[in-house]
C-alpha atoms as a PDB file:
ATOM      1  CA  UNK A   1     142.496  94.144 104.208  1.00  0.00           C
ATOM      2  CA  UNK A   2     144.901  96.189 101.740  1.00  0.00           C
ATOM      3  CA  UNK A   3     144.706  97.852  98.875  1.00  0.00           C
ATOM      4  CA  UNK A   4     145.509  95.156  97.273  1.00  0.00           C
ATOM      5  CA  UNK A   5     143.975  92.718  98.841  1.00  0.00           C
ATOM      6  CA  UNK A   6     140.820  94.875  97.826  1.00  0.00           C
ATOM      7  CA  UNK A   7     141.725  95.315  94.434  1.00  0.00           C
ATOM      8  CA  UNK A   8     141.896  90.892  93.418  1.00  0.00           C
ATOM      9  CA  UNK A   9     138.465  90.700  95.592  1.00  0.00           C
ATOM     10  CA  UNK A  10     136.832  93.701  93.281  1.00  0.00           C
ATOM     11  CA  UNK A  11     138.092  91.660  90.338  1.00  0.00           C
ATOM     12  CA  UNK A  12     136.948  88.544  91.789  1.00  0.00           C
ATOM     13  CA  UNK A  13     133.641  89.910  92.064  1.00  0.00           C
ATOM     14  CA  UNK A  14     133.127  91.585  88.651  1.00  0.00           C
ATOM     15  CA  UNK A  15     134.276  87.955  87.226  1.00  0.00           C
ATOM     16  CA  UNK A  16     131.107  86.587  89.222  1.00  0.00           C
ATOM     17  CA  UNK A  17     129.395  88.960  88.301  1.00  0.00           C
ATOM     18  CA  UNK A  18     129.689  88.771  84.687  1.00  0.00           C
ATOM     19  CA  UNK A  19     129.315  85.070  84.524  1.00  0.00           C
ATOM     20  CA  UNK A  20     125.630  85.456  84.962  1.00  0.00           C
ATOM     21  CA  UNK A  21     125.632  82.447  86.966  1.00  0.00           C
ATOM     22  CA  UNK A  22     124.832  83.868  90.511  1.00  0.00           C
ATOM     23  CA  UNK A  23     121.337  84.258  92.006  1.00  0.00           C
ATOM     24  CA  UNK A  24     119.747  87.841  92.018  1.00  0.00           C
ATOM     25  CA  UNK A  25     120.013  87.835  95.701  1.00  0.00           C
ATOM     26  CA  UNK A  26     124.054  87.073  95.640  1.00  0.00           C
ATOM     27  CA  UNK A  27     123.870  89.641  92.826  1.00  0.00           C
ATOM     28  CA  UNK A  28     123.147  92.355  95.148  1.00  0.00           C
ATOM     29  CA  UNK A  29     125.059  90.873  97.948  1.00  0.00           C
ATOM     30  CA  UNK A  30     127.982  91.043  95.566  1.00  0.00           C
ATOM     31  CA  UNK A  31     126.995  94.439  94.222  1.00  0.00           C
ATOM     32  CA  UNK A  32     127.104  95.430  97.678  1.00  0.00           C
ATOM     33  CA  UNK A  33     130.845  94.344  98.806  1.00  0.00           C
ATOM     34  CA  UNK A  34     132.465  95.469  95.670  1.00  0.00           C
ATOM     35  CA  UNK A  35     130.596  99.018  96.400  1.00  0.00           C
ATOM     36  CA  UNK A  36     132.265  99.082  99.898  1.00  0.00           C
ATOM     37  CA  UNK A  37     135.254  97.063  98.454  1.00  0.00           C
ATOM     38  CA  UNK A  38     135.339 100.375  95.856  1.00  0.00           C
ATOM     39  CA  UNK A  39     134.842 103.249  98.357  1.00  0.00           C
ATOM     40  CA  UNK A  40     137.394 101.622 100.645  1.00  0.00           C
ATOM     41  CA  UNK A  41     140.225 101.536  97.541  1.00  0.00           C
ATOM     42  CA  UNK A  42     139.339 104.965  96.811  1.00  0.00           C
ATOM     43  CA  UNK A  43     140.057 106.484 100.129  1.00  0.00           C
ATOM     44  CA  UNK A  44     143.150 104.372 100.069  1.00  0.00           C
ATOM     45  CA  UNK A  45     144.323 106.113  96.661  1.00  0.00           C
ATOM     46  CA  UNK A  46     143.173 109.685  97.727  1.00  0.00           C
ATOM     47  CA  UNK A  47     145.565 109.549 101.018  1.00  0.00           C
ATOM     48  CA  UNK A  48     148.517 107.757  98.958  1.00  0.00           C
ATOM     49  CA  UNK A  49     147.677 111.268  96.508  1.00  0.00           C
ATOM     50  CA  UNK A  50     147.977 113.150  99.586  1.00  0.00           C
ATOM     51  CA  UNK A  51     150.930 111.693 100.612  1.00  0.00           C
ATOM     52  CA  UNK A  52     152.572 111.912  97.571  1.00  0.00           C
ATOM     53  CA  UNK A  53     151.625 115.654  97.632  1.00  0.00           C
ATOM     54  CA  UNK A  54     153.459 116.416 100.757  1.00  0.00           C
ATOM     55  CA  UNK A  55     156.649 114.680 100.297  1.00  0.00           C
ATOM     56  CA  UNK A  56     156.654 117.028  97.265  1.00  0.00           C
ATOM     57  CA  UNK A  57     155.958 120.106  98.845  1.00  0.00           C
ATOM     58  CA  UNK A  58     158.716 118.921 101.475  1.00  0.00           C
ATOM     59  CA  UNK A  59     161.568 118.552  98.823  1.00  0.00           C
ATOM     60  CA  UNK A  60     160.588 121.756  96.658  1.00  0.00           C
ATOM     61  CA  UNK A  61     160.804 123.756 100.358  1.00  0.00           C
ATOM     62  CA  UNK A  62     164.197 121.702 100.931  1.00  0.00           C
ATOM     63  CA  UNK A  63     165.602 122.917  97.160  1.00  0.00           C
ATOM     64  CA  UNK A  64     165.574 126.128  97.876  1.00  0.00           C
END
């Protein structure tokens, strides 16, 4: 799944969430994906930082 991807299922999921119209049980099955769902788009971000970090360092080293 991509970042994206992840990011339209975690907003899927706060939408059924909010409606108040799922069972306790799907509650916390729900509670539980968009937790994983989360920590999966967070690692995604932090290595896209990283990334974004090194190409930097790369064209300050190549300026001078």
């Amino acid at each position: 799944m991509t970042f994206e991807e992840s990011i339209l299922k975690l907003n899927s999921i706060a939408e059924k969430l909010e409606s108040g119209e799922v069972s306790l049980e799907e509650s916390i099955q729900l509670y539980k994906e968009g937790m994983d769902l989360s920590a999966f788009c967070k690692k995604e971000l932090e290595s896209a930082q990283l990334k974004i970090q090194q190409y930097e360092v790369k064209e300050q080293i190549n300026e001078q």
